[in-house]
N, C-alpha and C. Protein backbone atom coordinates (compact mmCIF):
# COMPACT_ATOMS: atom_id res chain seq x y z
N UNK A 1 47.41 79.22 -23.77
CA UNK A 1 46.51 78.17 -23.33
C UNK A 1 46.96 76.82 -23.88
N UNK A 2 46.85 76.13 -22.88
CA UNK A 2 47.34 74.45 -23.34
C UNK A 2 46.55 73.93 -24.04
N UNK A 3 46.52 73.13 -25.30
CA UNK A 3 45.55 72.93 -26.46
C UNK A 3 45.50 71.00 -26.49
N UNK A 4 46.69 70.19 -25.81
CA UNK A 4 46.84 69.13 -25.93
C UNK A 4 47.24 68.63 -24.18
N UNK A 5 47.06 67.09 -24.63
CA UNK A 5 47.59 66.89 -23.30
C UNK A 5 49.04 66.61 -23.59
N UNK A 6 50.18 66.67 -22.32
CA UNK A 6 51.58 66.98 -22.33
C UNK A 6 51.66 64.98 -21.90
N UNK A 7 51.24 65.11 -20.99
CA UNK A 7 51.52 63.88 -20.24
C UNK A 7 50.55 63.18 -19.21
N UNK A 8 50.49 61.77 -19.58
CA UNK A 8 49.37 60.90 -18.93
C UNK A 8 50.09 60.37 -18.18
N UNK A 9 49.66 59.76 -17.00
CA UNK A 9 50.30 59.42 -15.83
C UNK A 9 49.23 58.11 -15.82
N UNK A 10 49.64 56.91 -15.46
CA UNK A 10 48.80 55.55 -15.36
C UNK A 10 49.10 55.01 -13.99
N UNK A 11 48.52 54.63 -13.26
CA UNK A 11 48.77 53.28 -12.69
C UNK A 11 48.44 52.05 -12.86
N UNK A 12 49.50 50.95 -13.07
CA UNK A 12 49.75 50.08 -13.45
C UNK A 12 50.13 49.03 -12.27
N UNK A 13 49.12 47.94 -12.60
CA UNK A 13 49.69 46.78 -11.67
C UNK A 13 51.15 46.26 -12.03
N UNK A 14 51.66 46.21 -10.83
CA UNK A 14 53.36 45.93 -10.79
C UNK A 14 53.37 44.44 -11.57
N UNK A 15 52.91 43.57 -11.63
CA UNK A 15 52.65 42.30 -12.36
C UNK A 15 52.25 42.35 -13.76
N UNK A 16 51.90 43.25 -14.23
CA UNK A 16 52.11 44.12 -15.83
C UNK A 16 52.62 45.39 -16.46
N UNK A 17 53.73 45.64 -15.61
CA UNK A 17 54.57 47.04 -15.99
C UNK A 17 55.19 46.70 -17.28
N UNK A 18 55.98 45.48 -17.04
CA UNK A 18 56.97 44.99 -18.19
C UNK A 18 55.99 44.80 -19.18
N UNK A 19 54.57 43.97 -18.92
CA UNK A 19 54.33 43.79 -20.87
C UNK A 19 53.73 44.89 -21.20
N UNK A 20 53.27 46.57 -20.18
CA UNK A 20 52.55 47.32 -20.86
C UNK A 20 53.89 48.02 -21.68
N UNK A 21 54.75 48.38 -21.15
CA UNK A 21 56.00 49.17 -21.50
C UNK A 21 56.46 48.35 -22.41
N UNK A 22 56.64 46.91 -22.76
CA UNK A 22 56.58 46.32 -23.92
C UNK A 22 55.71 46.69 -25.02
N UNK A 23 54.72 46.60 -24.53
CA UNK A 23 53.86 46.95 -25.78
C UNK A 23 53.99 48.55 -26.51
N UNK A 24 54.39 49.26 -25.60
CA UNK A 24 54.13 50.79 -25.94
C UNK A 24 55.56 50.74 -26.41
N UNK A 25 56.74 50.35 -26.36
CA UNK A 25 57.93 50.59 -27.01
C UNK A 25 57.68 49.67 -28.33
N UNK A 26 57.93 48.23 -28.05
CA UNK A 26 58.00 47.84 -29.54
C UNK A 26 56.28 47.57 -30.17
N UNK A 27 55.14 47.59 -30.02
CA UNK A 27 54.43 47.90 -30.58
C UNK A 27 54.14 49.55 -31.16
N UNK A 28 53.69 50.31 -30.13
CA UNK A 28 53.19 51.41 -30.68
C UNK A 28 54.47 52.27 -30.89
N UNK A 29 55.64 52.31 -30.47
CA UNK A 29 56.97 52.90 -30.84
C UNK A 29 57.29 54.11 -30.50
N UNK A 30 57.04 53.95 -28.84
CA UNK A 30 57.44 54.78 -28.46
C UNK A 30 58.93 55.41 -27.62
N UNK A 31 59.80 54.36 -28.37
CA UNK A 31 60.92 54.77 -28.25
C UNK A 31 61.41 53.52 -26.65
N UNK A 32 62.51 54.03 -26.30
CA UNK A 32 63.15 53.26 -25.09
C UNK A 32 62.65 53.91 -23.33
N UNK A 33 62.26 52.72 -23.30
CA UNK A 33 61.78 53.67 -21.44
C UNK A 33 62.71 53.65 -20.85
N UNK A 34 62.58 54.55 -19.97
CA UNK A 34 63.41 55.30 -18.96
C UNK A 34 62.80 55.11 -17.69
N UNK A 35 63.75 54.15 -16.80
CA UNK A 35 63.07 53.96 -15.82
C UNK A 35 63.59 54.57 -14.49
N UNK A 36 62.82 54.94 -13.51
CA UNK A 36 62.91 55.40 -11.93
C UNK A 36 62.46 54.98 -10.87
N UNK A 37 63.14 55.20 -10.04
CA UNK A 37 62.59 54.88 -8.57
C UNK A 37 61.33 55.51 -8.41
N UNK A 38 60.47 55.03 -7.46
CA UNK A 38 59.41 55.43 -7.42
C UNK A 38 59.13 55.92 -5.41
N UNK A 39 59.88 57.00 -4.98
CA UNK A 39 60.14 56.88 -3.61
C UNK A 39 58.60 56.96 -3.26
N UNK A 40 57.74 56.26 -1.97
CA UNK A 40 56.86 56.40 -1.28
C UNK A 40 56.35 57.81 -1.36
N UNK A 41 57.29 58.79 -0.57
CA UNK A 41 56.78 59.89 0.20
C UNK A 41 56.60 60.93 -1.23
N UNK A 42 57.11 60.50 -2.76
CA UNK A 42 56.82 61.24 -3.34
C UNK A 42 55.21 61.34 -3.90
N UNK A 43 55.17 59.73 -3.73
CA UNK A 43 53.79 58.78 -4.66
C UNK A 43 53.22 59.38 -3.73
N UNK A 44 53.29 59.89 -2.17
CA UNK A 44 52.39 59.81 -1.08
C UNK A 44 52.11 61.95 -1.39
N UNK A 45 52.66 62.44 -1.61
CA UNK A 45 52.49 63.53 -2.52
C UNK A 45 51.70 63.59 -3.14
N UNK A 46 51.82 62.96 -4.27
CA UNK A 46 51.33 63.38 -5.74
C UNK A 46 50.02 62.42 -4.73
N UNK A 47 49.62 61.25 -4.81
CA UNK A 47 48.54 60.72 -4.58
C UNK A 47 48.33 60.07 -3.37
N UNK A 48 47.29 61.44 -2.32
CA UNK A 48 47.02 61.20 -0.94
C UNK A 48 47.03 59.28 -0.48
N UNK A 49 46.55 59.38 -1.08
CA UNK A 49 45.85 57.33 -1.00
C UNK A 49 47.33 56.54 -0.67
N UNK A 50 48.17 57.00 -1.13
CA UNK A 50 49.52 56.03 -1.85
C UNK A 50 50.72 56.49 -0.22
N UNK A 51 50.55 55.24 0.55
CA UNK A 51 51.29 55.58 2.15
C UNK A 51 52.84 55.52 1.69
N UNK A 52 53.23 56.66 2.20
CA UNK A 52 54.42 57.03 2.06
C UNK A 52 55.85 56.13 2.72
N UNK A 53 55.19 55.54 3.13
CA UNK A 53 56.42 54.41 3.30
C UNK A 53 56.48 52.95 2.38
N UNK A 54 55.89 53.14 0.99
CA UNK A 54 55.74 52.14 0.17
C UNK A 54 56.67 52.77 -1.14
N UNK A 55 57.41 52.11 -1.83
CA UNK A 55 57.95 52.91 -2.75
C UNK A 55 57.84 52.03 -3.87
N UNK A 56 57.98 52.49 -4.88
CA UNK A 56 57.90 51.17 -5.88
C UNK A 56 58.49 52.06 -6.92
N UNK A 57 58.71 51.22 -8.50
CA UNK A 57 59.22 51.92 -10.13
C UNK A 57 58.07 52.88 -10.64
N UNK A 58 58.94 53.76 -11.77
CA UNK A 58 57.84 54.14 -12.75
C UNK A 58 58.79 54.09 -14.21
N UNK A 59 57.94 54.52 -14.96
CA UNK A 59 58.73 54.46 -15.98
C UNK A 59 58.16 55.11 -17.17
N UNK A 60 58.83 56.09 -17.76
CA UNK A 60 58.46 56.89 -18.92
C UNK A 60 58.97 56.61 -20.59
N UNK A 61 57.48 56.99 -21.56
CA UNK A 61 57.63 56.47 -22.50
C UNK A 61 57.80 57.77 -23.12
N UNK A 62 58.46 58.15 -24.18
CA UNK A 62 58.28 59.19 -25.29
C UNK A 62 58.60 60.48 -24.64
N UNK A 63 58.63 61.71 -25.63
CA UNK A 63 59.30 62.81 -25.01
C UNK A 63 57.97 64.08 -25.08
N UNK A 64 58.17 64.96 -24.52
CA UNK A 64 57.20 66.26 -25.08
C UNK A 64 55.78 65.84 -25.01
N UNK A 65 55.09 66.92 -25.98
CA UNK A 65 53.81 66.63 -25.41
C UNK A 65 53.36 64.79 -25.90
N UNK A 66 52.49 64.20 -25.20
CA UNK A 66 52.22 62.78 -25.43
C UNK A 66 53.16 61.85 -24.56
N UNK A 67 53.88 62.22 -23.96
CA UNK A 67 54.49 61.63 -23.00
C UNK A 67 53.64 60.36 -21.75
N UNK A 68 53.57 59.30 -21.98
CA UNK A 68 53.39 58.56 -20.59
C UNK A 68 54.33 57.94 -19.75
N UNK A 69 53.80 58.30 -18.76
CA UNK A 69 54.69 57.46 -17.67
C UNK A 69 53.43 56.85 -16.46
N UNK A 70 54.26 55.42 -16.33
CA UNK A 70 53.38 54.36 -16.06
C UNK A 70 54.49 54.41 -13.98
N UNK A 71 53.24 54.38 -13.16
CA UNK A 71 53.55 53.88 -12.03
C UNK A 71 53.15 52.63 -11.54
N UNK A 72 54.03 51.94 -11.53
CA UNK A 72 53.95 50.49 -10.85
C UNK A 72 53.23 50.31 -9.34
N UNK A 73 51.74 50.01 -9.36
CA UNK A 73 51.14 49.15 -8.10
C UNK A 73 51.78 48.61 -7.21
N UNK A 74 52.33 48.17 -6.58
CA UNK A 74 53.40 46.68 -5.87
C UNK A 74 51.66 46.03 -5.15
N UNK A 75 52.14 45.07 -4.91
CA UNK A 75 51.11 43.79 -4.55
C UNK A 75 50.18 44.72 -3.31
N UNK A 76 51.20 45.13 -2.69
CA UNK A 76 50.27 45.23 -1.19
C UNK A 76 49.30 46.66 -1.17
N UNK A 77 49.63 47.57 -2.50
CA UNK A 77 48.84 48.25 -2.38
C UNK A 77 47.20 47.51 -3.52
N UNK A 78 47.31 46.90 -3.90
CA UNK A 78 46.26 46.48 -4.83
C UNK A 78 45.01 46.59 -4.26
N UNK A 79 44.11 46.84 -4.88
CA UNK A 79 42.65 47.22 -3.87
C UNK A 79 42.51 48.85 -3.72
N UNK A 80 43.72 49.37 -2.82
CA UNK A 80 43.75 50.57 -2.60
C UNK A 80 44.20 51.24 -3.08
N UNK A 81 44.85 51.06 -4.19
CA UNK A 81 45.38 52.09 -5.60
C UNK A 81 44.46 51.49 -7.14
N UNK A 82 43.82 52.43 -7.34
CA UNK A 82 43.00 51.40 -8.46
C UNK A 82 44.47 51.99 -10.23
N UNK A 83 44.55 50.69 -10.73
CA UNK A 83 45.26 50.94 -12.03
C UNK A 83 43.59 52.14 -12.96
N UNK A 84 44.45 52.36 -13.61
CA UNK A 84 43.77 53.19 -14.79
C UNK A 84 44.59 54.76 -14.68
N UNK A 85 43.70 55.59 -15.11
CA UNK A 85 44.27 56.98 -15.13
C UNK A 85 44.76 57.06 -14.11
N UNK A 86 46.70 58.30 -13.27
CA UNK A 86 46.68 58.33 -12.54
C UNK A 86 46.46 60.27 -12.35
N UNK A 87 46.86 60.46 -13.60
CA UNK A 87 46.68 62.14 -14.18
C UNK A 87 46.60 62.37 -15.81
N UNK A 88 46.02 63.34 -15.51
CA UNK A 88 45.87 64.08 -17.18
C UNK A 88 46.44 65.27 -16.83
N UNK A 89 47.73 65.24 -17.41
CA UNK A 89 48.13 66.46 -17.68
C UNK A 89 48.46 67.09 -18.97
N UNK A 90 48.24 68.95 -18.71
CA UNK A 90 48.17 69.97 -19.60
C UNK A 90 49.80 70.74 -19.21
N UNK A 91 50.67 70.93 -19.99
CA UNK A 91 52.09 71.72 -19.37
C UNK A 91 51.53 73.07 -19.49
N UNK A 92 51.51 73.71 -18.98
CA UNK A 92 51.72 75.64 -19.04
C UNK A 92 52.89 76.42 -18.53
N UNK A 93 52.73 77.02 -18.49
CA UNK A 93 53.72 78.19 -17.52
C UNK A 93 53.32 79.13 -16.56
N UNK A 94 51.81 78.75 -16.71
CA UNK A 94 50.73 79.64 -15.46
C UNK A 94 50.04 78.42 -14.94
N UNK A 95 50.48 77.89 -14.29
CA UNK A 95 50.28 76.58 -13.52
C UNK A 95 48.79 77.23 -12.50
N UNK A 96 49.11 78.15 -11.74
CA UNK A 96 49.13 79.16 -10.93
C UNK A 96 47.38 79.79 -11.28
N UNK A 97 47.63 80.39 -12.39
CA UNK A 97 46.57 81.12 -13.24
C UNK A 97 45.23 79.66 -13.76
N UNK A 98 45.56 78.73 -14.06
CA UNK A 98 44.63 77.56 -14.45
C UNK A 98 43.76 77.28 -13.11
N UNK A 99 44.82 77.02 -11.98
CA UNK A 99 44.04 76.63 -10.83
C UNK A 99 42.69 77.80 -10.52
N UNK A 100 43.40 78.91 -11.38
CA UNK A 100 42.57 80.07 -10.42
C UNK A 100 41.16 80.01 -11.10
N UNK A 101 41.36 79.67 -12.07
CA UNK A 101 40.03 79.77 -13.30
C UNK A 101 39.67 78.32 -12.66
N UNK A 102 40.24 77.44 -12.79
CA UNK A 102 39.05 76.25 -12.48
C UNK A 102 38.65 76.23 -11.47
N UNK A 103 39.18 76.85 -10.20
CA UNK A 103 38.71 77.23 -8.90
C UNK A 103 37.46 78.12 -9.04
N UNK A 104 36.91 79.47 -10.00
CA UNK A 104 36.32 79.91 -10.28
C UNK A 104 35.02 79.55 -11.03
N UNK A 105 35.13 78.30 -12.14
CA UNK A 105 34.24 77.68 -12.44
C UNK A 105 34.15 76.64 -11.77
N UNK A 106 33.99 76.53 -10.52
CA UNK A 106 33.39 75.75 -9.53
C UNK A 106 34.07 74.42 -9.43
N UNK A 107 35.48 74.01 -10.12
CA UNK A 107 36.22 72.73 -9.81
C UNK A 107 36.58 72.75 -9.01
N UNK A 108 36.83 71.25 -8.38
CA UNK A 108 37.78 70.91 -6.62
C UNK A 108 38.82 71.05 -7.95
N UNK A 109 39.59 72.21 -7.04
CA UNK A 109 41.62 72.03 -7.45
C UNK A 109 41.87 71.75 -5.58
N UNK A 110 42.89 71.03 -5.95
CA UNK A 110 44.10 70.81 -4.95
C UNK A 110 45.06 72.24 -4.83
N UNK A 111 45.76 71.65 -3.88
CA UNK A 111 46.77 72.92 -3.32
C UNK A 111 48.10 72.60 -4.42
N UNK A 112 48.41 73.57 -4.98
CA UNK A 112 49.49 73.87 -5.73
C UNK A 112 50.98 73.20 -5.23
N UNK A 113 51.38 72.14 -5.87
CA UNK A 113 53.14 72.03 -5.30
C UNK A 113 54.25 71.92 -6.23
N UNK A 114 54.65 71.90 -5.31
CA UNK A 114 56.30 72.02 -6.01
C UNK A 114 56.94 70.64 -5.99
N UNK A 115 57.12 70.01 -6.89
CA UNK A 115 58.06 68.58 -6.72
C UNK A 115 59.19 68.49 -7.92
N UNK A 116 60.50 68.41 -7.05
CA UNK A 116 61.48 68.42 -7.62
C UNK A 116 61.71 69.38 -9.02
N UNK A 117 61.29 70.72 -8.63
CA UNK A 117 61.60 71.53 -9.60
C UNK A 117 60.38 71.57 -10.77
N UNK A 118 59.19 70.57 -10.39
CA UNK A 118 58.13 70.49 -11.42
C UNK A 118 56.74 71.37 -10.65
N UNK A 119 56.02 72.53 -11.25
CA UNK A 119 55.27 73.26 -10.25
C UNK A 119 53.60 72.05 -10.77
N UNK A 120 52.93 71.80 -9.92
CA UNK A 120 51.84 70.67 -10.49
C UNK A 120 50.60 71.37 -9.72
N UNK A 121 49.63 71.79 -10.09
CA UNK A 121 47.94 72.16 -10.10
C UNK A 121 46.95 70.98 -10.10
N UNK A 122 46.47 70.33 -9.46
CA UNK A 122 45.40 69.05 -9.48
C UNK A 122 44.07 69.66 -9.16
N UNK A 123 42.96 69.22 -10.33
CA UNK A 123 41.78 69.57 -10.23
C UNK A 123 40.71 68.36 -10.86
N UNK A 124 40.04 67.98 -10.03
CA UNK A 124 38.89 66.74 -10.54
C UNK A 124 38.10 67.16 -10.88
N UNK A 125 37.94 66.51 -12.01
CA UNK A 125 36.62 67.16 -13.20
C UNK A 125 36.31 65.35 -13.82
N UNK A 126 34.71 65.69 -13.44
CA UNK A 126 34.31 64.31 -13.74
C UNK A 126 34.96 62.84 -13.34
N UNK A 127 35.38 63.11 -12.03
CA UNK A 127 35.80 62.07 -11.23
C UNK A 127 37.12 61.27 -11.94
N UNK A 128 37.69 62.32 -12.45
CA UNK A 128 39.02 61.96 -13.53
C UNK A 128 40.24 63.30 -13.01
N UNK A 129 41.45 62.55 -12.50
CA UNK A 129 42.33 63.53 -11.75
C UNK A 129 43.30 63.91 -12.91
N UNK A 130 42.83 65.52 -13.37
CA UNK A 130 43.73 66.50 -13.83
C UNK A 130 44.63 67.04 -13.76
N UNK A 131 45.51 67.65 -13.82
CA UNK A 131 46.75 68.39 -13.59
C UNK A 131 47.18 69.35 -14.65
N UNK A 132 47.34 71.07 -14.33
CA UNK A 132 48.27 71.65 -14.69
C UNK A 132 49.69 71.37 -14.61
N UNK A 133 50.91 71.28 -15.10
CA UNK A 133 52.01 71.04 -15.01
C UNK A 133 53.39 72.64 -15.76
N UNK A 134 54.40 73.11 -14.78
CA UNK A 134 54.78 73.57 -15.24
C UNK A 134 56.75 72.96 -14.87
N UNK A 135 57.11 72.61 -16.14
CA UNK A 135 58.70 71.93 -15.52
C UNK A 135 60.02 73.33 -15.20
């Protein structure tokens, strides 16, 4: 059973990526970010809302569990992507088995996928989007 969270997922207005990732490297020290493309149709995946022909950066801080990685807003989605949490995730290896239990105690889970080799479980609990994660 997963006891911590692995990795927070943010969205971030594209007009403050650089000073949050500033702050989290040389303030809180979390080491050097690592940055990526952010293709549309993946964002349009992971988060229905997010139209798959928009693509924008992300960028990850720190390694293992405590890991964030921040997705960049771009202008034209503003309004319709709200910044704040974008996931809370738990890593397991029964990605599979979590959905089934929170499906059982009465949580909306999402349909189970597969992205790029990462298996991901989404379930809203208290209007805050969760995730099992297995890499």
């Amino acid at each position: 059973m997963p006891t911590h969270l692995f990795l927070v997922v943010l969205h971030v207005d594209d007009a403050q990526i650089d000073e949050t990732v500033r702050f989290l490297s040389e303030v809180v020290g979390m080491g050097e970010p690592r940055w990526f493309d952010a293709p549309g149709a993946n964002a349009h995946r992971l988060f229905a809302q997010w139209p798959a022909d928009v693509d924008s950066r992300r960028v990850v801080l720190g390694e293992g569990a405590g890991t964030i990685e921040l997705i960049a807003v771009p202008a034209e989605l503003r309004g319709a992507i709200p910044v704040g949490p974008a996931v809370l995730s738990f890593a397991t290896p029964d990605v599979d088995g979590h959905i089934e239990r929170a499906a059982a105690a009465g949580y909306a889970v999402g349909d189970v996928i597969d992205v790029n080799g990462t298996r991901l479980g989404p379930v809203q609990v208290g209007g805050l989007p969760w995730q099992f994660t297995r890499f």
